[in-house]
Protein backbone atom coordinates (compact mmCIF):
# COMPACT_ATOMS: atom_id res chain seq x y z
CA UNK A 1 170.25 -213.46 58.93
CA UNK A 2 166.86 -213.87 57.29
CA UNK A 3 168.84 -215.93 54.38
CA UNK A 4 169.90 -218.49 57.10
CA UNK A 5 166.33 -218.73 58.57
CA UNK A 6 165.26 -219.22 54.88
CA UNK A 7 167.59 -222.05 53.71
CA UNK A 8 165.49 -225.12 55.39
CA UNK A 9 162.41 -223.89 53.58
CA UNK A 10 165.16 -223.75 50.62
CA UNK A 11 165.95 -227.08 50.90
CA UNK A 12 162.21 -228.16 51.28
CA UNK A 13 161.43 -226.76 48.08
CA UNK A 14 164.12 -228.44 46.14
CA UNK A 15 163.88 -231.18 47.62
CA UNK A 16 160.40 -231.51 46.47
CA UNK A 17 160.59 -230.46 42.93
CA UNK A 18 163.67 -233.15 42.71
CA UNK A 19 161.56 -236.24 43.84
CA UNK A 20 158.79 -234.50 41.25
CA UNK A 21 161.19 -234.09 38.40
CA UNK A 22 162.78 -237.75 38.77
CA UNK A 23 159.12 -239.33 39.06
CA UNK A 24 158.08 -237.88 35.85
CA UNK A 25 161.62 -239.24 34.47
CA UNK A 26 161.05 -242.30 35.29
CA UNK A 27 157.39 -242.79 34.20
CA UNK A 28 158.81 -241.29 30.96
CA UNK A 29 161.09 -244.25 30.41
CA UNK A 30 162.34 -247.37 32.22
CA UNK A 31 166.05 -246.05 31.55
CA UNK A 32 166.09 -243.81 34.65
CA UNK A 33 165.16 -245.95 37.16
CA UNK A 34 168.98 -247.17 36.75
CA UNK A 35 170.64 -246.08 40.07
CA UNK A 36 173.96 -244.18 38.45
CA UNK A 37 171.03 -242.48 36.20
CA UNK A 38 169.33 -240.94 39.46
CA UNK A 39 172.68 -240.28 41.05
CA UNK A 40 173.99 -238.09 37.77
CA UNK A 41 170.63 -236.50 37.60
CA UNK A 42 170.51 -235.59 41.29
CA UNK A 43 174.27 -234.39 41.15
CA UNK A 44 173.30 -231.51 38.18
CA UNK A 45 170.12 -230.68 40.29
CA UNK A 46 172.25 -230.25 43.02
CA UNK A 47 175.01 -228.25 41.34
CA UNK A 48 172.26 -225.69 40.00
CA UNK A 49 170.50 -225.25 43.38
CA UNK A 50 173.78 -224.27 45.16
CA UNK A 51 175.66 -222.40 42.30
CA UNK A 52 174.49 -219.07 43.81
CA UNK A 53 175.81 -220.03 47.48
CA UNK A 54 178.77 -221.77 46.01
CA UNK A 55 179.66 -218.50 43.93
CA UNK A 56 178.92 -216.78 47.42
CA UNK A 57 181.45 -218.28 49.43
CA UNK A 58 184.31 -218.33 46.53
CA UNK A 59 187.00 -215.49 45.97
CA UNK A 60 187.09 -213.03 43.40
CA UNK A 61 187.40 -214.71 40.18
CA UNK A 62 186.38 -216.04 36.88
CA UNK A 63 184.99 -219.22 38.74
CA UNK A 64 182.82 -216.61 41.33
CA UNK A 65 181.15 -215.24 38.26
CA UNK A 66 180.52 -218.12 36.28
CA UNK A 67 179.02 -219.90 39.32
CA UNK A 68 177.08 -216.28 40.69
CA UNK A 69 175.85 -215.92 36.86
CA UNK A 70 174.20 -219.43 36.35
CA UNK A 71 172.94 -219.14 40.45
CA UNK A 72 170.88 -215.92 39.20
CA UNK A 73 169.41 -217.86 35.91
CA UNK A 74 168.52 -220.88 38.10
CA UNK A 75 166.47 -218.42 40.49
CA UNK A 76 164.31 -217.34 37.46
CA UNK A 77 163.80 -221.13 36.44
CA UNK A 78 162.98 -221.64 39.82
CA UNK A 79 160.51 -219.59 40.16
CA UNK A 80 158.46 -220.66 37.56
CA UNK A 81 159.11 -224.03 38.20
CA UNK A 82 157.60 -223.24 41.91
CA UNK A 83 154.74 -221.65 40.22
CA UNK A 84 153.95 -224.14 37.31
CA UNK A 85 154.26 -227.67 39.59
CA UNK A 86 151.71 -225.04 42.42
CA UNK A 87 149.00 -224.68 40.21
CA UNK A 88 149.52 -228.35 38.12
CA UNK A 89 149.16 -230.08 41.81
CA UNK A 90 146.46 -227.86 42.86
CA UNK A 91 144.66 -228.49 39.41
CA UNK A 92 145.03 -232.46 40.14
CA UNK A 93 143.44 -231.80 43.02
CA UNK A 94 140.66 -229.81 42.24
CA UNK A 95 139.74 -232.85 39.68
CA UNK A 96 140.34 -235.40 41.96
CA UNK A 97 137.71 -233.26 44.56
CA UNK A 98 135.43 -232.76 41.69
CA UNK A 99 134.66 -236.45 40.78
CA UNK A 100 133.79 -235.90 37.48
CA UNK A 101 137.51 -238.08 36.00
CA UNK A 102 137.54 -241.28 37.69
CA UNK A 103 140.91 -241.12 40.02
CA UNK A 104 142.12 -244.46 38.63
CA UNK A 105 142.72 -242.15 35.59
CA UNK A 106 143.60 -239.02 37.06
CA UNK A 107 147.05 -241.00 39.01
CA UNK A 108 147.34 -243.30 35.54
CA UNK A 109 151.23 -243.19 34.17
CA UNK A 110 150.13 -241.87 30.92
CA UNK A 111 148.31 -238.84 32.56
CA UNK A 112 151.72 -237.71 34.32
CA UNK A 113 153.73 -238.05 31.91
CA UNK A 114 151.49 -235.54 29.86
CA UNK A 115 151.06 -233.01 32.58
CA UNK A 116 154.83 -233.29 33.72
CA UNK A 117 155.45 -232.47 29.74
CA UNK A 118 153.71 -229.66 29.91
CA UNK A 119 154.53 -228.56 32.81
CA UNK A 120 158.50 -228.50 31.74
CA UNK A 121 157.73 -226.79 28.45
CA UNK A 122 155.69 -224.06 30.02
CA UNK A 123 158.78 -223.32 32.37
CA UNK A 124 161.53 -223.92 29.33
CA UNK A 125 159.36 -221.46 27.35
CA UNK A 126 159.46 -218.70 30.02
CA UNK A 127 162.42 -219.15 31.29
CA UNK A 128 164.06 -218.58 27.00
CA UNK A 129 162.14 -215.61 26.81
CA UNK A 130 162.85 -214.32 29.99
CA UNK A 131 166.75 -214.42 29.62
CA UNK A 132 166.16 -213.23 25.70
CA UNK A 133 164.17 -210.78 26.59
CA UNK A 134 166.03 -209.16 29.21
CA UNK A 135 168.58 -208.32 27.17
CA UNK A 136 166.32 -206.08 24.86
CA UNK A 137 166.15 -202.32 25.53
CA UNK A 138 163.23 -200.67 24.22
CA UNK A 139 162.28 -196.81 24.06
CA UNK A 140 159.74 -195.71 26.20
CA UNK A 141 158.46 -191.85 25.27
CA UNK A 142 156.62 -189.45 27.21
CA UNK A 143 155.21 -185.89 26.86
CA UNK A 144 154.48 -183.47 29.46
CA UNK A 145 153.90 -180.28 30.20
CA UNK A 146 155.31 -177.84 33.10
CA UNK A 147 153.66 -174.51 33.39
CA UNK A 148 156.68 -172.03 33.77
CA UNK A 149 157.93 -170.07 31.27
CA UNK A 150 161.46 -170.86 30.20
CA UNK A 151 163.26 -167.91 28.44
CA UNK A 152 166.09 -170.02 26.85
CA UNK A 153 164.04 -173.46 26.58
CA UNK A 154 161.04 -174.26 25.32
CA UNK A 155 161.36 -177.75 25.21
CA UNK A 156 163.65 -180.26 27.01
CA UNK A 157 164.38 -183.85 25.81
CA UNK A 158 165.49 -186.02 29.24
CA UNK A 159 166.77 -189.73 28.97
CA UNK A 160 165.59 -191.39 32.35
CA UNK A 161 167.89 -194.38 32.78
CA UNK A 162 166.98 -196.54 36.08
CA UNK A 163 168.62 -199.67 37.87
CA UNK A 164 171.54 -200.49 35.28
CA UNK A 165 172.99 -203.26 38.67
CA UNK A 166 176.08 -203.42 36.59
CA UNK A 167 177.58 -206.64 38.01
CA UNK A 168 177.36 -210.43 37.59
CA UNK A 169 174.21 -210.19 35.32
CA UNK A 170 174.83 -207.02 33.20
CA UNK A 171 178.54 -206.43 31.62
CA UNK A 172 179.60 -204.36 29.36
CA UNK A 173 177.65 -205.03 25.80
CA UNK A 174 174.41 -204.68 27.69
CA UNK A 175 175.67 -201.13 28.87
CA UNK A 176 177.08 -200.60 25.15
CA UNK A 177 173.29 -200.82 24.05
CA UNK A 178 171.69 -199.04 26.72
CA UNK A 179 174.08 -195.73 25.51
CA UNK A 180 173.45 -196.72 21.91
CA UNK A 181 169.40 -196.25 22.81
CA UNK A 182 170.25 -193.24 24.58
CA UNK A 183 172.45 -191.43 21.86
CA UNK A 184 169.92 -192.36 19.35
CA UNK A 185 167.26 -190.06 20.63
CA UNK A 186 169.69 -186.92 20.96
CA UNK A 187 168.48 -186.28 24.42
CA UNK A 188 169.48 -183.06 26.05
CA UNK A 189 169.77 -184.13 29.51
CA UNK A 190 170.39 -187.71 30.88
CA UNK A 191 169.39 -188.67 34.26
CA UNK A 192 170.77 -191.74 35.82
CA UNK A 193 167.78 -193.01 39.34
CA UNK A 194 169.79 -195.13 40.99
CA UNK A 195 171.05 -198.52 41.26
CA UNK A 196 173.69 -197.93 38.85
CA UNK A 197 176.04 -200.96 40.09
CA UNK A 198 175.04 -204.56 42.13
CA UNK A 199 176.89 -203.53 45.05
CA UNK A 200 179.95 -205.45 44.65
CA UNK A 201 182.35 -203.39 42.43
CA UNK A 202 184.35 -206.96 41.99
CA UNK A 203 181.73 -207.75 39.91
CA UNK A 204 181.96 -205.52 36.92
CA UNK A 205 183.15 -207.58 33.94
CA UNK A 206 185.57 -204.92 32.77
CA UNK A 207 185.56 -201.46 34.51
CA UNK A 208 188.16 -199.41 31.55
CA UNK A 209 185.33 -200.69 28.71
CA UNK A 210 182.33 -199.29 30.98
CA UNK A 211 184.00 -196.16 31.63
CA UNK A 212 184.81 -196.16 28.06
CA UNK A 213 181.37 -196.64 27.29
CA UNK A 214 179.24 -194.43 29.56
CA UNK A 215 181.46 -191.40 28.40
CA UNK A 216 180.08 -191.80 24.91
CA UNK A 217 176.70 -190.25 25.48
CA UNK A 218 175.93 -187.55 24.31
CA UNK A 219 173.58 -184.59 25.97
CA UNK A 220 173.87 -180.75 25.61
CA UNK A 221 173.59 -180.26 29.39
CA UNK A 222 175.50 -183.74 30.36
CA UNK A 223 174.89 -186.71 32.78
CA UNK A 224 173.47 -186.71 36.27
CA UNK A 225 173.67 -189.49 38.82
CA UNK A 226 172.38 -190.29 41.99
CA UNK A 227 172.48 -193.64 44.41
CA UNK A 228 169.94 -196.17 45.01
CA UNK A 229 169.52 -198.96 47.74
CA UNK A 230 171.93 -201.20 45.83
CA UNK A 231 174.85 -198.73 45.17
CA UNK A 232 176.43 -199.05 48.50
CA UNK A 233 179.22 -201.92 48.98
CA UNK A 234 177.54 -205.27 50.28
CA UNK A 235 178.00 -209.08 49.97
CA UNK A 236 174.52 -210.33 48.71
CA UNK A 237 173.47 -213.57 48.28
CA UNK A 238 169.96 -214.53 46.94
CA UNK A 239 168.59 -210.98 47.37
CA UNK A 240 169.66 -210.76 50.82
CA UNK A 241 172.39 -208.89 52.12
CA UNK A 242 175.19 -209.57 54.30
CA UNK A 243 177.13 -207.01 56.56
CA UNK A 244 179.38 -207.02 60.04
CA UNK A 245 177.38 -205.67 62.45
CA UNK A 246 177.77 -201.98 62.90
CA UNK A 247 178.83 -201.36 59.97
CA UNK A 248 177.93 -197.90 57.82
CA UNK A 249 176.35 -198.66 54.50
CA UNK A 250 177.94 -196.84 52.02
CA UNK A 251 179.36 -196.71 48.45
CA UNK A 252 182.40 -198.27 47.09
CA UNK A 253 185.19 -195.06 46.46
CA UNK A 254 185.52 -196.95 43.20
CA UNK A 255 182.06 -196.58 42.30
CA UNK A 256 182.59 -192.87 43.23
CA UNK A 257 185.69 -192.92 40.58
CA UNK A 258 183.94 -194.89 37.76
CA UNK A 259 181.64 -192.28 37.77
CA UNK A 260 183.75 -189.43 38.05
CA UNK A 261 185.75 -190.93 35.13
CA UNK A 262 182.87 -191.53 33.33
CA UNK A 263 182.49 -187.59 33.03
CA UNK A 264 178.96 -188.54 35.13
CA UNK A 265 177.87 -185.74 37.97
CA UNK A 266 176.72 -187.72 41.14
CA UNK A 267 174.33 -185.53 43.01
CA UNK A 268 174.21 -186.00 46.92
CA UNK A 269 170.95 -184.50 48.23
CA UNK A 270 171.82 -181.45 46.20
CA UNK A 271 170.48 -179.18 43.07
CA UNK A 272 172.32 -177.98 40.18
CA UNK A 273 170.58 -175.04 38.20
CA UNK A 274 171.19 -175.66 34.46
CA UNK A 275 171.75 -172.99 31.91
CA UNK A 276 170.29 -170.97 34.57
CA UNK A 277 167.13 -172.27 32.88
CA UNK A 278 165.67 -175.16 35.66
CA UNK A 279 166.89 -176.73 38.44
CA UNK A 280 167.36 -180.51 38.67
CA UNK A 281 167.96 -182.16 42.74
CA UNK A 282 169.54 -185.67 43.09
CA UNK A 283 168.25 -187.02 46.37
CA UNK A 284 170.15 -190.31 48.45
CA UNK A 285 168.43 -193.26 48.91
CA UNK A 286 165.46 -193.30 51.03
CA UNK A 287 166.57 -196.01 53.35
CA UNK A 288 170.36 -195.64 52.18
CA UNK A 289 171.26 -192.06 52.28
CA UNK A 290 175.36 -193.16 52.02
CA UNK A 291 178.16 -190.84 52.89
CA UNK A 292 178.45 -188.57 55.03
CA UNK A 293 173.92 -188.35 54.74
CA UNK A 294 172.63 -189.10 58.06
CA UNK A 295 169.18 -188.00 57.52
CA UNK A 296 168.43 -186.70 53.77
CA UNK A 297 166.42 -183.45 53.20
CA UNK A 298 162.84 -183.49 53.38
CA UNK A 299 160.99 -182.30 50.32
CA UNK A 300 160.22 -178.87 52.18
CA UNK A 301 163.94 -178.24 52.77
CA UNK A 302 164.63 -179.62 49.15
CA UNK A 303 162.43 -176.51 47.27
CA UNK A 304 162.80 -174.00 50.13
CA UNK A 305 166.24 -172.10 48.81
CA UNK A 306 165.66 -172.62 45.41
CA UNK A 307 163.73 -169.94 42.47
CA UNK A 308 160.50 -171.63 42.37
CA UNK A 309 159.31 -169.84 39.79
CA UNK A 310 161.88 -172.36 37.61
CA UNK A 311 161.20 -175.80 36.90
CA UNK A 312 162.82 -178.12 39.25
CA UNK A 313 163.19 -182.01 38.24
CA UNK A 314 164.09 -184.31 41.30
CA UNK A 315 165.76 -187.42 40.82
CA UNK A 316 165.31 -189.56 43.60
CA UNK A 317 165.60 -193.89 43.49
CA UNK A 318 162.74 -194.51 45.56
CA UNK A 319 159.11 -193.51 44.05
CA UNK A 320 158.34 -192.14 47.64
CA UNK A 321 156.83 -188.92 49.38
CA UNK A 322 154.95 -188.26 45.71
CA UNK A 323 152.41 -185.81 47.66
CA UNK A 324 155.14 -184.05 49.91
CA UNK A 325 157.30 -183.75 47.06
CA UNK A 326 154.53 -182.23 45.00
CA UNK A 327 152.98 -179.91 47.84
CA UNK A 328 156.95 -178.32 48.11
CA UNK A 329 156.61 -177.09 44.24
CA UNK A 330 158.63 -179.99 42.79
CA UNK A 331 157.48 -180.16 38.79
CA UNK A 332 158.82 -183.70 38.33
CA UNK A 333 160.09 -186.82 40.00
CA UNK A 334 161.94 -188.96 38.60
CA UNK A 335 162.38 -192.41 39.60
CA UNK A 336 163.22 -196.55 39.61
CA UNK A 337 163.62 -199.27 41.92
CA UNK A 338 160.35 -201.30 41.04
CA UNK A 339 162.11 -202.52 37.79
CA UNK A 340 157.77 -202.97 37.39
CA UNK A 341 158.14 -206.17 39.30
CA UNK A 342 160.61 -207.18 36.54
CA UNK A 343 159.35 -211.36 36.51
CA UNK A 344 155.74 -211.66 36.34
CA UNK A 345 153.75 -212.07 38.89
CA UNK A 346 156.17 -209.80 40.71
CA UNK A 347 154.49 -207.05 38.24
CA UNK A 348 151.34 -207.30 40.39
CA UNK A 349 153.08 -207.52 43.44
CA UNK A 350 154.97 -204.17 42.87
CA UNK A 351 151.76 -202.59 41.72
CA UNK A 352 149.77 -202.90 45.27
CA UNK A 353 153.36 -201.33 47.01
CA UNK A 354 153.45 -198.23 45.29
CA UNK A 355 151.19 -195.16 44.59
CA UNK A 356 153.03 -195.81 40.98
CA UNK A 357 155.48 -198.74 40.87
CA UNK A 358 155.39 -198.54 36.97
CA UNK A 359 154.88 -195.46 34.28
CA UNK A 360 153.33 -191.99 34.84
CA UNK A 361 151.00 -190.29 37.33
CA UNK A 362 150.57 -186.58 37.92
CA UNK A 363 150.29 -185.57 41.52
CA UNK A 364 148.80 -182.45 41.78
CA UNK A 365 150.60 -180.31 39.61
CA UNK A 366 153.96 -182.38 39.92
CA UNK A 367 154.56 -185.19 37.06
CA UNK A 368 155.91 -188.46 38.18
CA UNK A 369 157.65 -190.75 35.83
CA UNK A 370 158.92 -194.37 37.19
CA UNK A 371 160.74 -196.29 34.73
CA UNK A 372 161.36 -200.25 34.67
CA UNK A 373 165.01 -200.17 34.68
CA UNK A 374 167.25 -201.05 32.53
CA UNK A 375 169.26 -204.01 33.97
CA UNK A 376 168.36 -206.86 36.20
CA UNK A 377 168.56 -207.89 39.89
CA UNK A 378 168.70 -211.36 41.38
CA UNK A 379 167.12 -213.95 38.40
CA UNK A 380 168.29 -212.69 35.68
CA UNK A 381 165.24 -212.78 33.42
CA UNK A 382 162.61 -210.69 32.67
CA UNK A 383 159.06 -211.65 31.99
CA UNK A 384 156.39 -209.89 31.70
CA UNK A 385 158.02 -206.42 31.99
CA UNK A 386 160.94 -204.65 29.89
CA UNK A 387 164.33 -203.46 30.04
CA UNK A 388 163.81 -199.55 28.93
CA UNK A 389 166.02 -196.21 28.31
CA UNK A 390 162.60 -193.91 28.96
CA UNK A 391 162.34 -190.32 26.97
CA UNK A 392 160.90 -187.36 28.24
CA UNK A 393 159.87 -184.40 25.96
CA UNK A 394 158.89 -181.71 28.71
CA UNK A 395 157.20 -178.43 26.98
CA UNK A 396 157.52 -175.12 29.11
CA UNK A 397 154.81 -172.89 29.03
């Protein structure tokens, strides 16, 4: 509903950087003040703009992902395009207010041509690095400490895997390289926080290959799963979702299967106690607890049946209820879901929403470890931020 309210302001917007982009065209050269000119270059704008609706309203097919795929690259150009032609405008103006260039120079031909120049390779620029450098998976390492004494472990190595929204933007060689980064660091334990697929299981690229995949990693003590907000089956276009009214939120039973297939243990608000060593709790989504989860278990109910003189690791989506979680005797939370804001400025945005949208904070005696994800939601860029498999060496003392 919020989508439909949306779309004029939509239209405003392109509408506006349109006009801008074929005035700078045509002070650039006489050639594209040629009517069939402006009609072809109106046409592609127009095809980009609507690619992600048009990709919304098709069938399942090759078409739908072609179309979805170059909707979510156009909403990262977008947004920097917003952004750049913002502050360009509000720069003109700011000169023009000052007085100090005479105006006659300020609205001269030459002068726009120049700033629209810059302007485009400022958004080329991010938007190239953004889609290269989504597609990079880097190694993120932490230390910690828990103070409980382990007879059979003294240390545990954790991968922390976040966000993976297999789907339109991430298929299966992005996956192949997320369990190559994994397997490289020999981890004993791999944790998966949520947001494993992009809600619509039409739209992994080859389900057989990603089951294939995911069951090469390798951990002494296996793989652990639980749901985000995104692993439930929903039509979404543009970041907002679309459901009948009424209807319960949950996960695809073919999500359930990939998973189960994948050899990977999804955890529904429960704990398993490993090599009767520490205990690690899956917890449902905060706002989408899924099947047959009404109301998931409060951090007091998580801790109160379980040996607390072990360590217990929670994995929940969400990097909420740090204190409650902490005050119950929980060791360490692990989480996802920011993606750190994933496109800059959305990095700063994330930052003043959480206690910690990004890294590590200790919360009393509890550790908290949020990692940045490792795939991509909606634009499918990212700047400013990275795509990480995130490595935990936790000491027991």
């Amino acid at each position: 509903m919020i989508a439909i309210f949306l779309s004029p302001l939509y239209i405003l917007i392109n509408f506006y950087i349109a006009r801008w982009l074929l005035s700078w065209m045509q002070a650039c050269s006489k050639h594209f003040n040629k009517r069939r000119i402006r009609v072809l270059i109106i046409t592609i704008y127009t095809f980009f703009a609507s690619a992600l609706l048009i990709g919304f309203l098709l069938p399942p097919s090759p078409l739908e992902r072609i179309m979805k795929l170059i909707g979510n690259y156009w909403l990262g150009v977008l947004l920097y395009v917003i952004l750049t032609v913002l502050i360009a405008d509000a720069t003109r103006l700011v000169i023009k207010k000052s007085k100090k260039i005479p105006e006659e120079y300020i609205r001269s031909k030459k002068v726009f041509v120049i700033a629209g120049t810059i302007c485009i390779v400022i958004i080329s620029s991010l938007s190239i690095f953004g889609a290269i450098n989504a597609r990079v998976i880097h190694t993120t390492k932490y230390e910690v400490t828990i103070n409980k004494k382990v007879k059979k472990i003294k240390q545990l190595r954790i991968a922390l895997v976040a966000d993976l929204h297999m789907g339109y933007n991430i298929g299966t060689p992005h996956i192949q390289r997320m369990v190559q980064k994994i397997n490289e660091q020999n981890p004993d334990l791999v944790v998966m926080a949520g947001d494993i697929f992009d809600n619509e299981y039409e739209a992994l690229d080859n389900p057989d290959a990603i089951v294939k995949t995911l069951k090469k990693i390798k951990s002494k003590y296996g793989v652990y799963a639980t749901y985000g907000n995104h692993d439930i089956k929903e039509k979404i276009l543009a970041g907002f979702t679309f459901s009948k009214k009424g209807e319960k939120k949950v996960s695809d039973i073919r999500m359930d299967q990939l998973l189960d297939d994948a050899n990977i243990t999804l955890l529904r608000d429960e704990s398993v106690l490993i090599d009767d060593s520490f205990y690690l709790y899956g917890r449902p989504d905060y706002r989408r607890p899924g099947r047959g989860i009404t109301v998931r278990k409060t951090p007091e109910e998580i801790t109160a049946d379980l040996d607390k003189s072990k360590p217990i690791i929670v994995v929940d989506h969400e990097p909420n209820e740090l204190q409650e979680l902490a005050d119950a005797g929980v060791d360490m939370d692990l989480s996802g879901h920011t993606h750190d804001g994933q496109m800059f400025p959305g990095n700063i945005t994330t930052a003043l929403m959480w206690e910690n949208s990004y890294g590590y904070l200790k919360k009393g005696n509890m550790h908290n470890i949020v990692t940045s994800g490792v795939g991509l939601f909606g634009p499918n860029m990212r700047v400013g931020t990275i795509a990480e498999v995130v490595i935990i060496d936790v000491n027991f003392k």
